[in-house]
Protein backbone atom coordinates (compact mmCIF):
# COMPACT_ATOMS: atom_id res chain seq x y z
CA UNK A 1 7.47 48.10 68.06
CA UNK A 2 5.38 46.73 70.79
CA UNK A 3 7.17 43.49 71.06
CA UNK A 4 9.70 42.31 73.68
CA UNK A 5 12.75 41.75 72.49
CA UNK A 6 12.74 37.78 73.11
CA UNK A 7 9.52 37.37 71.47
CA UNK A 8 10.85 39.27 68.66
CA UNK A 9 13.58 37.05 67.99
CA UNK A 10 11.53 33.80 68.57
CA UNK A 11 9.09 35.01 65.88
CA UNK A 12 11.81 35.60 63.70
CA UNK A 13 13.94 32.46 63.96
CA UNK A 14 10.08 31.08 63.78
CA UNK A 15 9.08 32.26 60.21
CA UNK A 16 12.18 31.30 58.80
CA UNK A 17 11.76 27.63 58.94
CA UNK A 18 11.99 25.81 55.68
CA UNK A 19 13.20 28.54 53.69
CA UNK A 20 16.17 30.26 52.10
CA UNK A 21 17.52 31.20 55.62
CA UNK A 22 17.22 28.02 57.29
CA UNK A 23 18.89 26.42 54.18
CA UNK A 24 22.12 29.35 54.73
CA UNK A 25 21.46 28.85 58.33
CA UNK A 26 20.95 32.23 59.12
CA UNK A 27 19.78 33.26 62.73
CA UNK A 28 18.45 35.86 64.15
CA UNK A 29 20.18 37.40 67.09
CA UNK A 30 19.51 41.14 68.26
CA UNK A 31 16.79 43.36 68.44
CA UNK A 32 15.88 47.25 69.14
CA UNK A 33 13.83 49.73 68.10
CA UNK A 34 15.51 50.35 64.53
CA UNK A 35 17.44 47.29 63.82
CA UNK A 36 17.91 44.14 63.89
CA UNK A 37 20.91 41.63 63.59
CA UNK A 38 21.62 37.98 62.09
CA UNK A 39 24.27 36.21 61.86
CA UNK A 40 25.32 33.22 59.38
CA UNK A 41 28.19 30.59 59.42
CA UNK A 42 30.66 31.13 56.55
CA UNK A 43 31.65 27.38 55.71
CA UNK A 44 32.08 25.52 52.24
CA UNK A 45 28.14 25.66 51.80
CA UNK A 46 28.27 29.68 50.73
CA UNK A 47 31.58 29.16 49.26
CA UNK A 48 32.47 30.83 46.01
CA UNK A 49 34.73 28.23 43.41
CA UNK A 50 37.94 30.19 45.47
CA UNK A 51 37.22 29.71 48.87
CA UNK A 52 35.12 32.87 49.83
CA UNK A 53 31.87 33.55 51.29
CA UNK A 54 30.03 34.26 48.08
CA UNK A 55 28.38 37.86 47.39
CA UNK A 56 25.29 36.31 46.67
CA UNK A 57 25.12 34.45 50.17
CA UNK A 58 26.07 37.97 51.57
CA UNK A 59 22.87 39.44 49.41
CA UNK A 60 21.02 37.21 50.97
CA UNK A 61 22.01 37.64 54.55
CA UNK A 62 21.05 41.57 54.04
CA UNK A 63 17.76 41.06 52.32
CA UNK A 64 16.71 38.54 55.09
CA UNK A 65 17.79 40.63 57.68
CA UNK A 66 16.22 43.88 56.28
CA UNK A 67 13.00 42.71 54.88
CA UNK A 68 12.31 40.52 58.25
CA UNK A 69 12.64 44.07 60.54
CA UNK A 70 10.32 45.50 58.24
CA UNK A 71 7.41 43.37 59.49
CA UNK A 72 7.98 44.82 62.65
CA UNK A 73 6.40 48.04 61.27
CA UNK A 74 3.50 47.26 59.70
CA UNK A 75 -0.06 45.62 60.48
CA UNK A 76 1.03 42.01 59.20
CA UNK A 77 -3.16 40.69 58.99
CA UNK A 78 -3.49 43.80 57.03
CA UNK A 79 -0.27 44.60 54.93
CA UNK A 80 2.77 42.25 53.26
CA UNK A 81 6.36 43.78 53.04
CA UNK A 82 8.44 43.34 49.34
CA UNK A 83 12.08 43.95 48.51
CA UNK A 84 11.66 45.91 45.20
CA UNK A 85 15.60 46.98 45.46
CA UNK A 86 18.76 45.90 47.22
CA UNK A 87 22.42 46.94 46.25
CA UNK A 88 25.84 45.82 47.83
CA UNK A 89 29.27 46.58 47.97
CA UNK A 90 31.63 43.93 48.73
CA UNK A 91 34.53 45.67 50.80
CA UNK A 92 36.48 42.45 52.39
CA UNK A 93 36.21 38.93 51.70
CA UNK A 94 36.27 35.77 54.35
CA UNK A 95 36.69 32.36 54.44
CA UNK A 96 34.89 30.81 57.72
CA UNK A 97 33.33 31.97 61.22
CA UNK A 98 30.32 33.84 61.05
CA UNK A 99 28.98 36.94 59.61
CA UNK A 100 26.73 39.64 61.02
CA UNK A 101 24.20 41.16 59.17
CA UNK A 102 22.40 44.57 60.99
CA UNK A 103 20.11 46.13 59.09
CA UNK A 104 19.54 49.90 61.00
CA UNK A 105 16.15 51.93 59.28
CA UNK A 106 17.37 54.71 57.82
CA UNK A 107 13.34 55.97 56.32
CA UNK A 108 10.37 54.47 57.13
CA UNK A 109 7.27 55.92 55.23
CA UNK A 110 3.91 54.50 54.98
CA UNK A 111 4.50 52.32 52.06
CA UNK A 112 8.73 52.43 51.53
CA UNK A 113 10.89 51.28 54.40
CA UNK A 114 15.00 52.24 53.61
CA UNK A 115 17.44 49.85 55.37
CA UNK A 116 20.92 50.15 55.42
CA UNK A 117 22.97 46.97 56.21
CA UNK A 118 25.74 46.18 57.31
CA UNK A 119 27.81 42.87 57.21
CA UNK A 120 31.21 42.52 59.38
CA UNK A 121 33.20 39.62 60.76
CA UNK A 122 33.43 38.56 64.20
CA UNK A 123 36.31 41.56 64.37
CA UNK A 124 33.70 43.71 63.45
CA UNK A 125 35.62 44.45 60.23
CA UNK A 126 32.83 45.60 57.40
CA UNK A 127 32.70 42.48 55.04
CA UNK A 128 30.07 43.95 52.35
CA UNK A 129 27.82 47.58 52.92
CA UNK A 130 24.06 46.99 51.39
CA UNK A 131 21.14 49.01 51.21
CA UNK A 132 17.31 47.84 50.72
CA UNK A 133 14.63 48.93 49.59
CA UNK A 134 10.97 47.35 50.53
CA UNK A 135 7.90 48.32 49.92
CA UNK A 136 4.53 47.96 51.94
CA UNK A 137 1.36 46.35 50.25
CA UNK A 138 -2.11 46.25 51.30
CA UNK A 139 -2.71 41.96 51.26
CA UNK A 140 -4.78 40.89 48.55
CA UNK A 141 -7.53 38.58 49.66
CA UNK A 142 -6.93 35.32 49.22
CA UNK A 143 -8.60 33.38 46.51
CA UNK A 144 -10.14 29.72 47.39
């Protein structure tokens, strides 16, 4: 990566304006070399019916998280990143504060990227274990 780490940040914080993660309020917070972290408040608005931050919310976070550092590997006038698979395990469940999603690279090839990410508390206590899959696509041209 041959961005700063502020920069890095900014940009992401800066591409997620009017979209999913703005609406779950999800913010991007660290940077390094082979990860990247987020965080999101747990409060009635990714609520389950019982209280709980929902799996789906938690989904979210990691797919955000893990397809967003994969930009930071590719030519982005050039090439477009996808999810194509994601799986989670939900190990702990919580009711409010925030959650911390850190997605570390586990492979990165020329056209699949492997994440592995992991959501905790502010304890650090592993909340849900996720892994993603994205793939890297040549941009079509666009059509006027």
């Amino acid at each position: 990566m041959t961005l700063d780490k502020a920069k890095m940040l900014e940009q992401c914080n800066a591409i997620s304006k009017n979209t999913l993660m703005e609406t779950l309020n999800i913010e991007y917070i660290d940077a390094g070399e082979d990860f990247l972290v987020a965080r999101m408040p747990v409060t009635p608005t990714v609520h389950q019916p019982m209280g709980l931050l929902h799996g789906g919310a938690s989904v979210a976070l990691a797919e955000s998280v893990g397809s967003t550092a994969s930009h930071f590997f590719i030519n982005a006038k050039e090439q477009e990143v996808r999810g194509i698979e994601i799986s989670a395990n939900h190990l702990k469940s919580i009711r409010e504060g925030f959650v911390y999603g850190t997605a570390k690279l586990i492979h990165k090839g020329r056209t699949i990227h492997l994440w592995e990410i992991k959501i905790t508390n502010e304890a650090g206590e592993l909340i849900s274990l996720c892994k993603l899959s994205n793939i890297v696509l040549d941009k079509k041209p666009q059509v006027k």
